[in-house]
N, C-alpha and C. Protein backbone atom coordinates (compact mmCIF):
# COMPACT_ATOMS: atom_id res chain seq x y z
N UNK A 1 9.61 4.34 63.27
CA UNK A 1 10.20 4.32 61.93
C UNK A 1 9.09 4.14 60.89
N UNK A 2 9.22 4.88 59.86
CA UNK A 2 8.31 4.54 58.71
C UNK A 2 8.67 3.54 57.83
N UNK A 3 7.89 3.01 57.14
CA UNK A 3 8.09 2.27 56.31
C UNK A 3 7.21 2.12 55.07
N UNK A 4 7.54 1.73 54.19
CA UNK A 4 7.24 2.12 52.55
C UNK A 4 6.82 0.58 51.78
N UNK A 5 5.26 0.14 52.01
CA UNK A 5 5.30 -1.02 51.51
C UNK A 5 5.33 -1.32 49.88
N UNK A 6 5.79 -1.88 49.06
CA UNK A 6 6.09 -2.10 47.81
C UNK A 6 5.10 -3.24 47.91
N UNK A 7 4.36 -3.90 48.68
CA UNK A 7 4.03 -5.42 47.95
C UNK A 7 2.70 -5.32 46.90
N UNK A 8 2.53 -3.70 47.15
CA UNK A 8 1.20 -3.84 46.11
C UNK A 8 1.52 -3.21 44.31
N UNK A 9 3.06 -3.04 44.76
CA UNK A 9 3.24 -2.92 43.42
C UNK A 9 3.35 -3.40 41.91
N UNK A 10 3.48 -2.72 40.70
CA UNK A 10 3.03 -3.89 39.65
C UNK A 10 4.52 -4.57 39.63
N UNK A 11 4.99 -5.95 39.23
CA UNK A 11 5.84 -6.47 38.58
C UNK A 11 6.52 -5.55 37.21
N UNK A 12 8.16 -6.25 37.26
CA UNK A 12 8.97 -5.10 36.22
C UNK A 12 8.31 -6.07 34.85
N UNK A 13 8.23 -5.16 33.79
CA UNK A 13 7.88 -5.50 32.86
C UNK A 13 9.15 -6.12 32.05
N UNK A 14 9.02 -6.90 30.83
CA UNK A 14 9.91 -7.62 30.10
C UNK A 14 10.59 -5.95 29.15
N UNK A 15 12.18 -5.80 29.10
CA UNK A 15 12.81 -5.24 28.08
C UNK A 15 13.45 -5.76 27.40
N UNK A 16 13.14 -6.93 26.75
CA UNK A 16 13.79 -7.31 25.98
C UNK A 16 13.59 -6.58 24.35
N UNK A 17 14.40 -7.06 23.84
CA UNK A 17 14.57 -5.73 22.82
C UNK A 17 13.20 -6.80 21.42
N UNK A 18 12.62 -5.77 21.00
CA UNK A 18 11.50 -6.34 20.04
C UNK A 18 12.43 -7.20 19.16
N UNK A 19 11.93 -8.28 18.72
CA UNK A 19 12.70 -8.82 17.47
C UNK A 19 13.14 -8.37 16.40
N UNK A 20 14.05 -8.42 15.68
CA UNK A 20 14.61 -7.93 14.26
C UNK A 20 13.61 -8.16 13.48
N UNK A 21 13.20 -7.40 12.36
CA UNK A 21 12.24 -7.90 11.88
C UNK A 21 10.84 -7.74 11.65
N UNK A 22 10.42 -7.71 12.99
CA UNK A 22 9.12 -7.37 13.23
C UNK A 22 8.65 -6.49 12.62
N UNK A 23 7.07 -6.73 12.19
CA UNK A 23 6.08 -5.11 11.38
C UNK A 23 5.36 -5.01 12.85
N UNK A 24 5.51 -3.68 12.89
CA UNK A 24 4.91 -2.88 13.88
C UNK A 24 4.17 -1.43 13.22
N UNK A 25 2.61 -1.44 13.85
CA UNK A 25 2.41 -0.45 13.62
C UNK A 25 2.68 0.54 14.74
N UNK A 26 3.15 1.76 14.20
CA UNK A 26 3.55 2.69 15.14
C UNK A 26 3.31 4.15 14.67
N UNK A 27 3.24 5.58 15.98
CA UNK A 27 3.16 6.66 15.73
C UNK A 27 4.46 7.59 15.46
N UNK A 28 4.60 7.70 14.68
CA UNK A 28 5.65 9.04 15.07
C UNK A 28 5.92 10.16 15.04
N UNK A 29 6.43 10.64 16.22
CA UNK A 29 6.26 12.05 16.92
C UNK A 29 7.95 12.82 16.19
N UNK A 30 7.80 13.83 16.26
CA UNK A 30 9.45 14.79 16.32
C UNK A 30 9.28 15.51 16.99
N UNK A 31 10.58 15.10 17.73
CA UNK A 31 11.24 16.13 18.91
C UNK A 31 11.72 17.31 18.29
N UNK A 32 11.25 18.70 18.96
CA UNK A 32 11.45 19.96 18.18
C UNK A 32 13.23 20.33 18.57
N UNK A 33 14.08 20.29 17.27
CA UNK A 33 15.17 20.58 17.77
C UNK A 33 15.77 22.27 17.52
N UNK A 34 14.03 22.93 17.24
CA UNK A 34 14.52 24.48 16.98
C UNK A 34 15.20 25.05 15.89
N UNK A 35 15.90 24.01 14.47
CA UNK A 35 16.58 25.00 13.83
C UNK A 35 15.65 24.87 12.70
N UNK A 36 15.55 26.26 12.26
CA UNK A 36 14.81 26.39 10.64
C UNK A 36 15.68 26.81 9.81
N UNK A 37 15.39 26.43 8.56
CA UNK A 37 16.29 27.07 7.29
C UNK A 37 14.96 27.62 6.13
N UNK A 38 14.07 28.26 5.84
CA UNK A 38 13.30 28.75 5.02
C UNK A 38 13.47 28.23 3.76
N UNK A 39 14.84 28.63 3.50
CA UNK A 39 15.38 28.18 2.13
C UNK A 39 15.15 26.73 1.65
N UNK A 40 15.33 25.83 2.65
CA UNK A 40 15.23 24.52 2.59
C UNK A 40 13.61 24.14 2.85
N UNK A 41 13.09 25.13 3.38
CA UNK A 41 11.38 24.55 3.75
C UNK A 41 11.66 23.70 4.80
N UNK A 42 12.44 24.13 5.74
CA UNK A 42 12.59 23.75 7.29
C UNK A 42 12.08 24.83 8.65
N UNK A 43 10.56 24.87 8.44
CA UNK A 43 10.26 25.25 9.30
C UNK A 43 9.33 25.35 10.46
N UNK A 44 8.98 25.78 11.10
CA UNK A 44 8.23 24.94 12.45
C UNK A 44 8.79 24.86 13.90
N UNK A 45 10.54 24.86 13.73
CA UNK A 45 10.87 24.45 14.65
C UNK A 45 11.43 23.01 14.82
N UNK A 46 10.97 22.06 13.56
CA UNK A 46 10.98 20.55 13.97
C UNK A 46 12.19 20.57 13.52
N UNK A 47 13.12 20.57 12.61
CA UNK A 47 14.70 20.46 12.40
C UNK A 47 15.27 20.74 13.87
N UNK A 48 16.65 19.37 13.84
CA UNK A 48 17.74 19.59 14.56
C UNK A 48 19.03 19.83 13.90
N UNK A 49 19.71 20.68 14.45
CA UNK A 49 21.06 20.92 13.83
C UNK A 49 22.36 20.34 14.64
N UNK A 50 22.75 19.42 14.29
CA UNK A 50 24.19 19.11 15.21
C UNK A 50 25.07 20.22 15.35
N UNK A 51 25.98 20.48 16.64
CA UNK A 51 26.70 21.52 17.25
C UNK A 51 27.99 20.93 16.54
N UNK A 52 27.74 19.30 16.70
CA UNK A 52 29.91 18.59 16.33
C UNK A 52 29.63 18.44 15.32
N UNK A 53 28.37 17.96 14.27
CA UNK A 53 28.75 17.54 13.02
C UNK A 53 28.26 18.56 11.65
N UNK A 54 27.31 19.39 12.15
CA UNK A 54 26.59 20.12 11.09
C UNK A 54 25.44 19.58 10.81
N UNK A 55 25.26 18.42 10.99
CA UNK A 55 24.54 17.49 10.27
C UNK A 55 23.03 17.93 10.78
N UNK A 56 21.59 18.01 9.53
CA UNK A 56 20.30 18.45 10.14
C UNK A 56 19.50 17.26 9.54
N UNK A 57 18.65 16.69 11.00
CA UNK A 57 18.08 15.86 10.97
C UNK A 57 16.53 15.96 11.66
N UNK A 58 15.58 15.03 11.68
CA UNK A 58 14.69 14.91 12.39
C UNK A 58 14.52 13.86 13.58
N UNK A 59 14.38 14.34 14.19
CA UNK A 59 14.82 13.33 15.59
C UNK A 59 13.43 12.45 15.84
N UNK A 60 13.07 11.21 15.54
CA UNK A 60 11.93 11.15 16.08
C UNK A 60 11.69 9.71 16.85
N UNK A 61 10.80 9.73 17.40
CA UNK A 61 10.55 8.84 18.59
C UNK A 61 8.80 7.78 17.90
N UNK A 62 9.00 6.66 18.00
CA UNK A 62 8.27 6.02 17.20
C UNK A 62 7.41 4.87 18.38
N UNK A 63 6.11 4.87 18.69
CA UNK A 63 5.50 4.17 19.78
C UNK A 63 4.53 3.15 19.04
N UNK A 64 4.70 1.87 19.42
CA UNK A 64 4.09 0.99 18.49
C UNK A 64 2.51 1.05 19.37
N UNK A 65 1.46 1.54 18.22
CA UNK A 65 0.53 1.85 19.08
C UNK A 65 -0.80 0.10 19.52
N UNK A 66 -0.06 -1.03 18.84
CA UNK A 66 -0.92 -2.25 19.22
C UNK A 66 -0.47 -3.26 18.99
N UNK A 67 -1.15 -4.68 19.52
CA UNK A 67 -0.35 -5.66 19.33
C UNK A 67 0.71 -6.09 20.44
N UNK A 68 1.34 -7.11 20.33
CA UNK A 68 2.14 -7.39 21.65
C UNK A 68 2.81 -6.75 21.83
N UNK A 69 3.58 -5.46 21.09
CA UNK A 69 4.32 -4.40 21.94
C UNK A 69 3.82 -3.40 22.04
N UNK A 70 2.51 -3.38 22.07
CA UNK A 70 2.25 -2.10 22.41
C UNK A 70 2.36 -0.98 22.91
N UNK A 71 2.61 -0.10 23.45
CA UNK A 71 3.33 1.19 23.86
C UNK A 71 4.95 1.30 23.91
N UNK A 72 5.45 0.19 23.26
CA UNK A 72 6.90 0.27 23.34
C UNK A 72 7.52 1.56 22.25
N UNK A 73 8.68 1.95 22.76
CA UNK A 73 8.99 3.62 22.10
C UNK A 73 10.54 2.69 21.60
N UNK A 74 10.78 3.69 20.54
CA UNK A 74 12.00 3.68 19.64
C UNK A 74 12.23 4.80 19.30
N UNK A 75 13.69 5.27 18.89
CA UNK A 75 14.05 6.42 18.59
C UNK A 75 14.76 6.27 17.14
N UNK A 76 14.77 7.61 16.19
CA UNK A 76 15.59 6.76 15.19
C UNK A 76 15.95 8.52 14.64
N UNK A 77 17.02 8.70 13.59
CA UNK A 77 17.34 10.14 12.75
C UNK A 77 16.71 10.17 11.35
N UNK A 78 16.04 10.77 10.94
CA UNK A 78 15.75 11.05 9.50
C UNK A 78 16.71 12.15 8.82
N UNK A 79 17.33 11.93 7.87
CA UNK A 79 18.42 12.62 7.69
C UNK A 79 17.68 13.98 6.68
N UNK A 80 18.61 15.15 6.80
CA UNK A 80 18.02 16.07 6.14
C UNK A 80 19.32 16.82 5.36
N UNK A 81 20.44 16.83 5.87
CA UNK A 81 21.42 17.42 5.30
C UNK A 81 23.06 17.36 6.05
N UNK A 82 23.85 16.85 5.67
CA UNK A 82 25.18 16.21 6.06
C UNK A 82 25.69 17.04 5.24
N UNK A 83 27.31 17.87 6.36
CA UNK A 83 28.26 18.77 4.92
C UNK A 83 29.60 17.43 4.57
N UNK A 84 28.78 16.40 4.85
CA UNK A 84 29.46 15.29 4.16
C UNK A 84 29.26 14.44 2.92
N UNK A 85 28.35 15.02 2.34
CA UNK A 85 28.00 14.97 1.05
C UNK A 85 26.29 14.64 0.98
N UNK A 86 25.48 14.15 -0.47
CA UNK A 86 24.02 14.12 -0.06
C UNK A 86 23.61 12.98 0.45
N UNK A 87 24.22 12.24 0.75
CA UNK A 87 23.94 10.66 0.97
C UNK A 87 22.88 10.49 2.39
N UNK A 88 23.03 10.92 2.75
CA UNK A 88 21.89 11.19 3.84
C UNK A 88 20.72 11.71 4.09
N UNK A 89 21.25 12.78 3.40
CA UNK A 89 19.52 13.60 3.14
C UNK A 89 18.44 12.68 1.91
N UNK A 90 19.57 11.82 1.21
CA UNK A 90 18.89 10.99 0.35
C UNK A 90 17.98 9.93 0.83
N UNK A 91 18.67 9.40 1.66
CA UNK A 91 18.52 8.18 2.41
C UNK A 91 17.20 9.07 3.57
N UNK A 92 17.08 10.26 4.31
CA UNK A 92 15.95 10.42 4.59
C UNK A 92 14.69 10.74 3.80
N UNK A 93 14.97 11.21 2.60
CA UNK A 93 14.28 11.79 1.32
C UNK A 93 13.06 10.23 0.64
N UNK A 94 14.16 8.91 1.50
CA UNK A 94 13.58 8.25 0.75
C UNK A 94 12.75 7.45 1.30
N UNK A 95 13.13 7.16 3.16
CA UNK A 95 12.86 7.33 4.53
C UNK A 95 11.24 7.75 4.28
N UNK A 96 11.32 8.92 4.51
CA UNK A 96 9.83 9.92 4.37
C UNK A 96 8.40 9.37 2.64
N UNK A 97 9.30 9.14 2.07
CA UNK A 97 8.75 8.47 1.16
C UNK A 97 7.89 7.44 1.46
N UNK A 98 8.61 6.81 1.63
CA UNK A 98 8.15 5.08 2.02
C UNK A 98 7.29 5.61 3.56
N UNK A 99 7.70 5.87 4.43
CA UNK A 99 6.38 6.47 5.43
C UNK A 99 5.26 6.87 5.04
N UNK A 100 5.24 8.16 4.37
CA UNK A 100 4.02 8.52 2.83
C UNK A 100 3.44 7.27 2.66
N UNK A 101 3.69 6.13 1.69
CA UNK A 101 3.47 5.62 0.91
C UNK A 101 2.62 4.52 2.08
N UNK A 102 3.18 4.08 3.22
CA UNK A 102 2.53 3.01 3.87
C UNK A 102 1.65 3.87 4.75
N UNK A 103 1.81 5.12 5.13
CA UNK A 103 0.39 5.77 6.15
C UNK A 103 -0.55 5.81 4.92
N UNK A 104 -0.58 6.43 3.56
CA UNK A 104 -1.68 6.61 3.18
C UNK A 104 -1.99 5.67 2.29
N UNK A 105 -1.29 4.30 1.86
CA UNK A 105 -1.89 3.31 1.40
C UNK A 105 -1.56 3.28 0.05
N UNK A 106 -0.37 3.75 -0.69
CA UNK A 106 -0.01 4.24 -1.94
C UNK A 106 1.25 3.04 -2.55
N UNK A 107 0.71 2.82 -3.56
CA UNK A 107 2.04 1.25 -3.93
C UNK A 107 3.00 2.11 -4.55
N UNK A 108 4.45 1.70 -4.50
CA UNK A 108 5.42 2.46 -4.53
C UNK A 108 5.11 2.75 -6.00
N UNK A 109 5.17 2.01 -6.60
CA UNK A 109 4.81 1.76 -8.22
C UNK A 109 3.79 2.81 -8.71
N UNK A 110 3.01 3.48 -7.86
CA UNK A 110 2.24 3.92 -8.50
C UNK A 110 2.20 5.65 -8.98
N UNK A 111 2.05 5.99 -9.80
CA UNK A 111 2.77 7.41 -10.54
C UNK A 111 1.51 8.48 -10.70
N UNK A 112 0.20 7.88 -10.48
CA UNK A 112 -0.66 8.11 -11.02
C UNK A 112 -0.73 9.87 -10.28
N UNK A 113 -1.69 10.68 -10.43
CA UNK A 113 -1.68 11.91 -9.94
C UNK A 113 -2.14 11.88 -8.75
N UNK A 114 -2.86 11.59 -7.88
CA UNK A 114 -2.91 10.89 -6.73
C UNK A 114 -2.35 10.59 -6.04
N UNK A 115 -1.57 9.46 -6.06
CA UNK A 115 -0.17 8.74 -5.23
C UNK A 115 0.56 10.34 -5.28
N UNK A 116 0.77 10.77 -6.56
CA UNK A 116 1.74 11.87 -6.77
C UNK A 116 1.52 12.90 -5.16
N UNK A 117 0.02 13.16 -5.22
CA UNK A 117 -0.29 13.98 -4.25
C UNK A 117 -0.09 13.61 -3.10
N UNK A 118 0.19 11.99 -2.95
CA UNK A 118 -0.31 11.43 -1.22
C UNK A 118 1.56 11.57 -0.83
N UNK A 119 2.17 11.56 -1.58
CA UNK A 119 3.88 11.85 -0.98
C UNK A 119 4.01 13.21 -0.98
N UNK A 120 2.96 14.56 -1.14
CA UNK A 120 3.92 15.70 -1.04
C UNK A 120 2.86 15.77 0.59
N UNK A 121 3.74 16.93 1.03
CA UNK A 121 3.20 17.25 2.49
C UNK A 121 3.82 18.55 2.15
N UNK A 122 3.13 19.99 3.21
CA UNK A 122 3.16 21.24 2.88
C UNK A 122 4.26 21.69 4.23
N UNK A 123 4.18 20.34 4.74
CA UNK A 123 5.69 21.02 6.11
C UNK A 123 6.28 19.80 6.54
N UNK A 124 6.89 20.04 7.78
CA UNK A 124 7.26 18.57 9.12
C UNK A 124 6.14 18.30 9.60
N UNK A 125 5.12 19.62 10.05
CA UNK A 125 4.06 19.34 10.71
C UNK A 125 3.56 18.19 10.19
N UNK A 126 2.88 17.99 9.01
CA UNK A 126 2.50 16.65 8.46
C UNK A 126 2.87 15.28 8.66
N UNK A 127 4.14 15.10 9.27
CA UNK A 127 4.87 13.91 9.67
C UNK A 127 4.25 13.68 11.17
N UNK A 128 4.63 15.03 11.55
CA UNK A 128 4.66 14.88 13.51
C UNK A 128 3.17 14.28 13.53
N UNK A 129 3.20 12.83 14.29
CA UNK A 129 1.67 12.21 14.70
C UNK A 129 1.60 10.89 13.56
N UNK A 130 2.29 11.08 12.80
CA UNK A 130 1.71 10.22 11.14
C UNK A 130 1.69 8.76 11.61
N UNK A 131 1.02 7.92 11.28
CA UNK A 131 0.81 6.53 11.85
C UNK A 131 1.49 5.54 10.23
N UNK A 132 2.26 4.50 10.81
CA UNK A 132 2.68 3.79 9.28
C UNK A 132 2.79 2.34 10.19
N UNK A 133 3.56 1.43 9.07
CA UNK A 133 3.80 0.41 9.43
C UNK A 133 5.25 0.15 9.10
N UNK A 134 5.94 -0.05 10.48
CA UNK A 134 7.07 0.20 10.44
C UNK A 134 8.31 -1.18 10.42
N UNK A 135 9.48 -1.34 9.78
CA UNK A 135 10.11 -2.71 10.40
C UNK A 135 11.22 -2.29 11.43
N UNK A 136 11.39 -3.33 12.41
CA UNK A 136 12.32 -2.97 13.26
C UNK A 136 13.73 -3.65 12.93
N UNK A 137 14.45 -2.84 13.31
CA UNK A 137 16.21 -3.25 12.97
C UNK A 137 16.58 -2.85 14.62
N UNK A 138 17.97 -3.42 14.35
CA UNK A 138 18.76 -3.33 15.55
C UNK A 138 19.78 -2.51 15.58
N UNK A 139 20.47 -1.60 16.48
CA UNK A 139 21.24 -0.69 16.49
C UNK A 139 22.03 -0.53 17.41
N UNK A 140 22.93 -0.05 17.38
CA UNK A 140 24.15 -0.06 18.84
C UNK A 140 24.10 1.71 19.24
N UNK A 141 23.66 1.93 20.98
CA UNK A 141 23.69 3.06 21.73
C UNK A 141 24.80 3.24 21.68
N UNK A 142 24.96 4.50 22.65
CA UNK A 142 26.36 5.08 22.81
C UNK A 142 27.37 4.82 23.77
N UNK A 143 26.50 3.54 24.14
CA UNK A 143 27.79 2.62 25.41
C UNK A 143 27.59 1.08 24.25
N UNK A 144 27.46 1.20 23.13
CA UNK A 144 27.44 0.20 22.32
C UNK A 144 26.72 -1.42 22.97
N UNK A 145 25.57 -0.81 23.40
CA UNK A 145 23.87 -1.69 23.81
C UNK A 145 23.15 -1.86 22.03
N UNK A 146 22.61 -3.02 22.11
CA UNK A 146 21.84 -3.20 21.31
C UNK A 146 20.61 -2.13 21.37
N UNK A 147 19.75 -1.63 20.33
CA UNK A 147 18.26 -1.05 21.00
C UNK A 147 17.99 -1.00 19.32
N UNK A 148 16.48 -0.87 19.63
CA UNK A 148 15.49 -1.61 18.90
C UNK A 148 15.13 0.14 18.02
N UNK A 149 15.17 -0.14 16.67
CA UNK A 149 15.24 1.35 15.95
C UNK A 149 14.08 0.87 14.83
N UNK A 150 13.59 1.65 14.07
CA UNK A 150 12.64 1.66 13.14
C UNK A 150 13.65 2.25 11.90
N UNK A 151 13.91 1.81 10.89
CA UNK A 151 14.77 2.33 9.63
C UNK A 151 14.05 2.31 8.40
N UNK A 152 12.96 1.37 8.18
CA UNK A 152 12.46 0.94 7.02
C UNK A 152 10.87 1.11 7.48
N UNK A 153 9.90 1.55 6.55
CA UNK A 153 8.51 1.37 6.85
C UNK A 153 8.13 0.17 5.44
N UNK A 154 7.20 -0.21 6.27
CA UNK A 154 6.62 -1.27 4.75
C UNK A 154 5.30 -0.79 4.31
N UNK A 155 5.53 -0.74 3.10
CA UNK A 155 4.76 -0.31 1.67
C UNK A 155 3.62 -1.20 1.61
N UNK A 156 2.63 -0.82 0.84
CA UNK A 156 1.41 -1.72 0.34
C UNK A 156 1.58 -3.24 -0.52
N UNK A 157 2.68 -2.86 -0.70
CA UNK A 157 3.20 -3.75 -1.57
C UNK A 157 3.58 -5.62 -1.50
N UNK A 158 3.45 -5.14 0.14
CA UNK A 158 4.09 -6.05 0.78
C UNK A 158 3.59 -7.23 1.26
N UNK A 159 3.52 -8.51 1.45
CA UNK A 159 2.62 -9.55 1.30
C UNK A 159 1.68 -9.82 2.87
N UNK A 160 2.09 -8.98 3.99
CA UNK A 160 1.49 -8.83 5.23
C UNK A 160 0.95 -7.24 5.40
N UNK A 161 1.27 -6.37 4.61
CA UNK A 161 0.84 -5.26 4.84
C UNK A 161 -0.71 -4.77 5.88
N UNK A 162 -1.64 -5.37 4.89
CA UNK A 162 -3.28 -5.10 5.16
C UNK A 162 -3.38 -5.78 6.38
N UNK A 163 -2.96 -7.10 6.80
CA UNK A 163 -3.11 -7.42 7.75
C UNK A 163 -2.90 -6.92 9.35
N UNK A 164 -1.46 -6.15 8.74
CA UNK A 164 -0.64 -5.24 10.17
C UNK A 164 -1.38 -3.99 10.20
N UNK A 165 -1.72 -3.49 9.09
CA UNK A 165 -2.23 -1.90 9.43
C UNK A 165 -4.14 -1.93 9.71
N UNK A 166 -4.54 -3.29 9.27
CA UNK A 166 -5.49 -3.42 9.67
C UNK A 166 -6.47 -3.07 8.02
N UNK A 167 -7.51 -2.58 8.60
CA UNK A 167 -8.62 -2.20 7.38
C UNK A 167 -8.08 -1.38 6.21
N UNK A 168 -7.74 -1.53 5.16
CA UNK A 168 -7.05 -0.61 3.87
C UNK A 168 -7.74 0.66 3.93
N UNK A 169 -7.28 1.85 3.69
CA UNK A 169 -7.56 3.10 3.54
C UNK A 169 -7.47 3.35 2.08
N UNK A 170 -8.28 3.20 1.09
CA UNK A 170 -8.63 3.34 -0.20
C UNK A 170 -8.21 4.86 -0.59
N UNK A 171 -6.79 4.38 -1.80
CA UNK A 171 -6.45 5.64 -2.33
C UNK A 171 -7.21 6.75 -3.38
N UNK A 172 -8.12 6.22 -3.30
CA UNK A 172 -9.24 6.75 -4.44
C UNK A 172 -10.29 5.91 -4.36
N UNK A 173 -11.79 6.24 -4.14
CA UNK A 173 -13.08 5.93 -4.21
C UNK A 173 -13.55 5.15 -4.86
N UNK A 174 -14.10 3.75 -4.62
CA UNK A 174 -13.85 2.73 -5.32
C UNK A 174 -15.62 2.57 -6.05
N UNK A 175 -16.66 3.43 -5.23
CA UNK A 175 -17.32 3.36 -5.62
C UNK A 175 -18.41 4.38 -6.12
N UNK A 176 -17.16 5.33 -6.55
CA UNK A 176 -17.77 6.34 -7.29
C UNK A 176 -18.38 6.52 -8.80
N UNK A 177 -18.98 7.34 -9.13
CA UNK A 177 -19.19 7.55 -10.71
C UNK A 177 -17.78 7.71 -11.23
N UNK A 178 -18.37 7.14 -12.88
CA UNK A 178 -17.04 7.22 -13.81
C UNK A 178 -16.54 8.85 -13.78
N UNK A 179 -17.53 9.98 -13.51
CA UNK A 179 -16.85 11.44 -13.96
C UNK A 179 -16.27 11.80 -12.40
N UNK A 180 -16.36 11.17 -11.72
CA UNK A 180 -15.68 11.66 -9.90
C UNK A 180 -14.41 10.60 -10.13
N UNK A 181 -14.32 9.21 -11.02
CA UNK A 181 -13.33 9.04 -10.64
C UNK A 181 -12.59 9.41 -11.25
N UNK A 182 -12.62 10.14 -12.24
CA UNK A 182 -11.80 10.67 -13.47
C UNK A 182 -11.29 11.85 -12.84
N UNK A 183 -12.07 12.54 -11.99
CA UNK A 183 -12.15 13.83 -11.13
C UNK A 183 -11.01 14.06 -10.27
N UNK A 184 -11.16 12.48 -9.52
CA UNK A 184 -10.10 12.18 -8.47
C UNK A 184 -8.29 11.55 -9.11
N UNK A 185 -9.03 10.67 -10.27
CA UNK A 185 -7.54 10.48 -10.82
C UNK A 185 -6.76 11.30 -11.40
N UNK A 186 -7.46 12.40 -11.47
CA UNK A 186 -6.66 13.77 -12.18
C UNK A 186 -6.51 15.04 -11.31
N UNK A 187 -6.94 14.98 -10.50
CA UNK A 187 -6.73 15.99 -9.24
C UNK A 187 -6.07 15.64 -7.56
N UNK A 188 -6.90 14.33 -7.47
CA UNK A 188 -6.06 13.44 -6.01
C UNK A 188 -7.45 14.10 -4.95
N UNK A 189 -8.27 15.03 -5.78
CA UNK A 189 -9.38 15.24 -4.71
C UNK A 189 -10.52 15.10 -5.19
N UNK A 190 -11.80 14.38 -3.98
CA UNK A 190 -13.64 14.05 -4.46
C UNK A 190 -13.57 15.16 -4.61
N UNK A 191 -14.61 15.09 -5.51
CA UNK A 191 -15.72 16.15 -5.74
C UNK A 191 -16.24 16.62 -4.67
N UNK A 192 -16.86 15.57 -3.72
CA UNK A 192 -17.75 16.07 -2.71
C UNK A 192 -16.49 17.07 -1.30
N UNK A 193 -15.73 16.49 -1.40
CA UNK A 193 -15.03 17.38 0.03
C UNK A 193 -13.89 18.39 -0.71
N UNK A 194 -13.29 17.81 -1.73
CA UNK A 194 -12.25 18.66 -2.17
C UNK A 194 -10.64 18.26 -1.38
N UNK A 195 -11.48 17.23 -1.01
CA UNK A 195 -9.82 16.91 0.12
C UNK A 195 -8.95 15.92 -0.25
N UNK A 196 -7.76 15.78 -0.42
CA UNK A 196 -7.22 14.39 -1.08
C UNK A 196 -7.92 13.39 -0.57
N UNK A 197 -7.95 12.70 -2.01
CA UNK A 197 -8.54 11.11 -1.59
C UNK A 197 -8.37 10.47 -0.19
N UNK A 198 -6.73 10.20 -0.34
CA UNK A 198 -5.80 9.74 1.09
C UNK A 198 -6.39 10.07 2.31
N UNK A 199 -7.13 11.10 2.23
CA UNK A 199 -7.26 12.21 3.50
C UNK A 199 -8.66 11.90 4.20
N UNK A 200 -9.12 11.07 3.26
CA UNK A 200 -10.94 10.70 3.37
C UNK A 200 -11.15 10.05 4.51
């Protein structure tokens, strides 16, 4: 008879669900759900379209990349369009915002031409990979289980921010000449690369 020894295997790891609450930095990926709309500037592939509800969302999966949970995954919807009115697509509109605003280091407050530039993105592609700092909430599955979701990202604004995301990513060049920064506050790009500030 054969036999199959297990004793060198690793121990089950803890699932307990991350705390409410928690800032986590994390990546997030979208699952390609295939539908495009042109019209809407949905394209790529990354839109999902519900079959029961209509409803088009971004499906994405969020991995806290350090810290005591490290590699732990979450799933969550970014809303894009409900034929139940706009309340959703708002609520992802504003979702994606606040992601913007904490990957590239931009205070919500801020209007300047710059910030202006660091919230537009030219697709989904731009999201898929984007690193932020995220808070965790709690949510009920579809056998009504608790599980651990990402809903809110936190902003610069915030009194632990720098600490969770680590070293600040400077929205504009702090130690440039007066005519580069004038350059950058009125364009969102150095002189020297041409690339948004954010992007440096």
């Amino acid at each position: 008879m054969t036999y199959f020894d297990f004793n060198s295997a690793s121990e089950q790891t803890s699932f307990d669900l991350i705390p409410k609450g928690t800032l986590v930095r994390v990546r997030m990926t979208i699952k390609p759900g295939g539908f495009d709309d042109a019209s809407q500037g949905w394209t790529g592939g990354y839109a999902t379209r519900s079959s029961s509800t209509g409803s088009v969302y971004l499906n994405c999966e969020f991995v806290v990349t350090d810290g005591e949970f490290a590699r732990r995954k979450m799933w969550s919807l970014i809303g894009l369009h409900s034929p139940k009115g706009p309340e959703w697509a708002n609520m992802g509109r504003t979702m994606v915002k606040a992601i913007l605003n904490s990957a590239r280091n931009v205070q919500p407050g801020d209007n300047s031409q710059s910030a202006q530039n660091a919230r537009r993105i030219s697709g989904f592609a731009d999201l898929d990979g984007i690193e932020f700092l995220g808070k965790v909430d709690w949510d009920k599955d579809q056998n009504g289980q608790d599980k651990a979701v990402i809903k809110a990202a936190v902003t610069p604004d915030h009194k632990d921010y720098a600490a969770a995301m680590g070293a600040p990513r400077a929205s504009a060049p702090v130690s440039a000449a007066p005519a580069a920064n004038a350059y950058a506050q009125a364009t969102g790009r150095t002189p020297v690369t041409g690339r948004p500030s954010w992007a440096q």
